[in-house]
N, C-alpha and C. Protein backbone atom coordinates (compact mmCIF):
# COMPACT_ATOMS: atom_id res chain seq x y z
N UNK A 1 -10.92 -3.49 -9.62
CA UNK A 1 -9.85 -3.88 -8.72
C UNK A 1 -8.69 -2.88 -8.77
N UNK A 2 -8.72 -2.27 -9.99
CA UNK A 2 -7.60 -1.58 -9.85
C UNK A 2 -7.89 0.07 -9.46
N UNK A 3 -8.84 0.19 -9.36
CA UNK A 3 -9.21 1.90 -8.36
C UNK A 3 -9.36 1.34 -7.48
N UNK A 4 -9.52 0.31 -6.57
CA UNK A 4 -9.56 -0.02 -5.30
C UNK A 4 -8.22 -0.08 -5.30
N UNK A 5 -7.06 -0.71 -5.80
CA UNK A 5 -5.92 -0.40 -5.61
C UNK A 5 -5.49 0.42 -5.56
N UNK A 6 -5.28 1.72 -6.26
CA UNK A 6 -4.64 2.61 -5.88
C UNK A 6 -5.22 3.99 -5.11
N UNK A 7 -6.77 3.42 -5.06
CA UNK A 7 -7.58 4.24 -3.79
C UNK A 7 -6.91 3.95 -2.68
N UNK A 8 -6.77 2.97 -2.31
CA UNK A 8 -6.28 2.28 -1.21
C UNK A 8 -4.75 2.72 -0.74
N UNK A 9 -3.91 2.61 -1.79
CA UNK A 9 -2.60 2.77 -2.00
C UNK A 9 -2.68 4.18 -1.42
N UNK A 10 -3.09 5.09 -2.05
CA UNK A 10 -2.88 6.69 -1.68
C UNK A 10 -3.81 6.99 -0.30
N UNK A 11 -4.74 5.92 0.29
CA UNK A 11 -4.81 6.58 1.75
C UNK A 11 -4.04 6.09 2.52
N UNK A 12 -3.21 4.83 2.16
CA UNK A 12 -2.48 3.97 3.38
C UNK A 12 -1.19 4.88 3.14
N UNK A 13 -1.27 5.75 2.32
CA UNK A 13 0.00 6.33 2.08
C UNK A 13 -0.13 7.77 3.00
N UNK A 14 -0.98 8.44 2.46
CA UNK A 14 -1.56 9.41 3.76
C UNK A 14 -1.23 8.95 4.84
N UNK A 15 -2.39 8.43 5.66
CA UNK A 15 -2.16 7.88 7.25
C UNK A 15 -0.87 7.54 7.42
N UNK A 16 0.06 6.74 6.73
CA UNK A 16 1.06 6.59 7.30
C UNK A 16 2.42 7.86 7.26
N UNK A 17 1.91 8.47 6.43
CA UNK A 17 3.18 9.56 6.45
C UNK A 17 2.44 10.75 7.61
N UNK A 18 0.86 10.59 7.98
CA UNK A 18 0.63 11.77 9.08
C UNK A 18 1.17 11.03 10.14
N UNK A 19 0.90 10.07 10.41
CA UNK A 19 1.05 9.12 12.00
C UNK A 19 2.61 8.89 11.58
N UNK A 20 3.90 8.76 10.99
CA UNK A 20 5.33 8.83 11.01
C UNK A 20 5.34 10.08 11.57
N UNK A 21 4.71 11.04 10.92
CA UNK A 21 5.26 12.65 11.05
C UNK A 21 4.91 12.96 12.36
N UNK A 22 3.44 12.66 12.76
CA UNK A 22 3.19 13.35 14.65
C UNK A 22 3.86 12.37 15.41
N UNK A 23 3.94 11.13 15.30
CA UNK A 23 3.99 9.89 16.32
C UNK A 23 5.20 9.62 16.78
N UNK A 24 6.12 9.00 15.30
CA UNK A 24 7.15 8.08 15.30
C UNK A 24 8.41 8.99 14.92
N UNK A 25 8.31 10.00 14.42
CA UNK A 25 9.62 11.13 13.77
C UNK A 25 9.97 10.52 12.62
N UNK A 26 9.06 9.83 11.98
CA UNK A 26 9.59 9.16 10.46
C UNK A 26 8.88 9.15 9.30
N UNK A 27 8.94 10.42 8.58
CA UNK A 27 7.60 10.98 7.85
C UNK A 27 7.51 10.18 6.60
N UNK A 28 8.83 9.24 6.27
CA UNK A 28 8.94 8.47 5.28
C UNK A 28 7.96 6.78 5.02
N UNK A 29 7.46 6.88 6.33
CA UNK A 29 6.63 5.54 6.68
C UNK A 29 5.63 5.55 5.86
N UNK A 30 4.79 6.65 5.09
CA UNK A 30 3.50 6.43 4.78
C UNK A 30 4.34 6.34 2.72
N UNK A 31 5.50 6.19 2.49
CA UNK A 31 5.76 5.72 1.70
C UNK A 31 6.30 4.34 1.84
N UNK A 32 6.77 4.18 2.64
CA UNK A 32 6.71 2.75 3.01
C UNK A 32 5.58 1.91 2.65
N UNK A 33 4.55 2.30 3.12
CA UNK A 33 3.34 1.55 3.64
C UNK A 33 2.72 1.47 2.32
N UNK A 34 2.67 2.40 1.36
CA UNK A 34 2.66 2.74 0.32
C UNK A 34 3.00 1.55 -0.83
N UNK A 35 3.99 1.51 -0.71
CA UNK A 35 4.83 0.45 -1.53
C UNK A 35 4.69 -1.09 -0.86
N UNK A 36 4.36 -1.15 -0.27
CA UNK A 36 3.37 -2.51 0.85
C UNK A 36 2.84 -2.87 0.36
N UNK A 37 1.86 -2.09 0.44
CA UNK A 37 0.21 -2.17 -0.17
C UNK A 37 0.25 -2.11 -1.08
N UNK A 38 0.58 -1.54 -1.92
CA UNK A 38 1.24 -2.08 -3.53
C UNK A 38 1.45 -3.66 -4.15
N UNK A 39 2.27 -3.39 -2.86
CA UNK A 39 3.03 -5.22 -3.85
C UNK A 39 1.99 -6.02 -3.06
N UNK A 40 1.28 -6.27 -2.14
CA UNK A 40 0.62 -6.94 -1.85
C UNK A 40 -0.52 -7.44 -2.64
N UNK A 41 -1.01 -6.18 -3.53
CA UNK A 41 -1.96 -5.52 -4.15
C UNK A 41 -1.38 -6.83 -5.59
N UNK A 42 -0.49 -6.47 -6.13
CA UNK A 42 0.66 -7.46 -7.53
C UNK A 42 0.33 -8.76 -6.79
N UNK A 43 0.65 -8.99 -5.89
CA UNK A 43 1.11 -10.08 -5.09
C UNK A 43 -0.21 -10.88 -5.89
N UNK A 44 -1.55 -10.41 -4.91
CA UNK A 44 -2.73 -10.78 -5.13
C UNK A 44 -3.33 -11.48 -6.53
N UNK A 45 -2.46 -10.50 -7.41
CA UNK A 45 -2.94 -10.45 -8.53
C UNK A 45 -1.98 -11.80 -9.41
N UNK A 46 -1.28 -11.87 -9.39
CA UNK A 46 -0.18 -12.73 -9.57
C UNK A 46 -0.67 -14.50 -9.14
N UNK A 47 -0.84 -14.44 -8.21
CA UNK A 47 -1.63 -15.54 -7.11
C UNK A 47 -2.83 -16.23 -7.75
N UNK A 48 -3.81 -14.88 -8.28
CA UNK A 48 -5.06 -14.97 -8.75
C UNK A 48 -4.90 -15.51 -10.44
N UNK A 49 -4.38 -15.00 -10.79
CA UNK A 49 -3.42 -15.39 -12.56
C UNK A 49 -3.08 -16.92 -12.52
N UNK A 50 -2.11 -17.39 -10.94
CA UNK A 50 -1.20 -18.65 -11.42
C UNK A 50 -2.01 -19.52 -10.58
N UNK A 51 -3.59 -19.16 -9.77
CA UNK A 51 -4.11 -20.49 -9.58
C UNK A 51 -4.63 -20.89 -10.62
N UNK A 52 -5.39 -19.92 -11.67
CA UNK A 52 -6.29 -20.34 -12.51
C UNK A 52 -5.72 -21.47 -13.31
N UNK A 53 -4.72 -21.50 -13.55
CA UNK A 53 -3.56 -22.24 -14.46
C UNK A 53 -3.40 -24.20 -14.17
């Protein structure tokens, strides 16, 4: 789970900083998206921890 996480993390981070940079003029998005997918990623995990309980 956790190389799927941060596999994941570093392409949503890619795509979003190419598509800010040609598209939107905001090359900072694919760190955005980055840190998203991240906490979503905790989120999950967190969720998965406090149903078991």
């Amino acid at each position: 789970m956790i190389i799927l996480a941060i596999a994941t993390t570093i392409i949503v981070g890619f795509v979003g900083a190419g598509l800010g940079h040609d598209y939107m003029n905001s090359p900072e998005l694919g760190t955005i998206l980055a840190v998203a997918t991240m906490g979503g990623f905790i989120m999950a995990a967190i969720r998965e921890n406090n149903h078991g309980k």
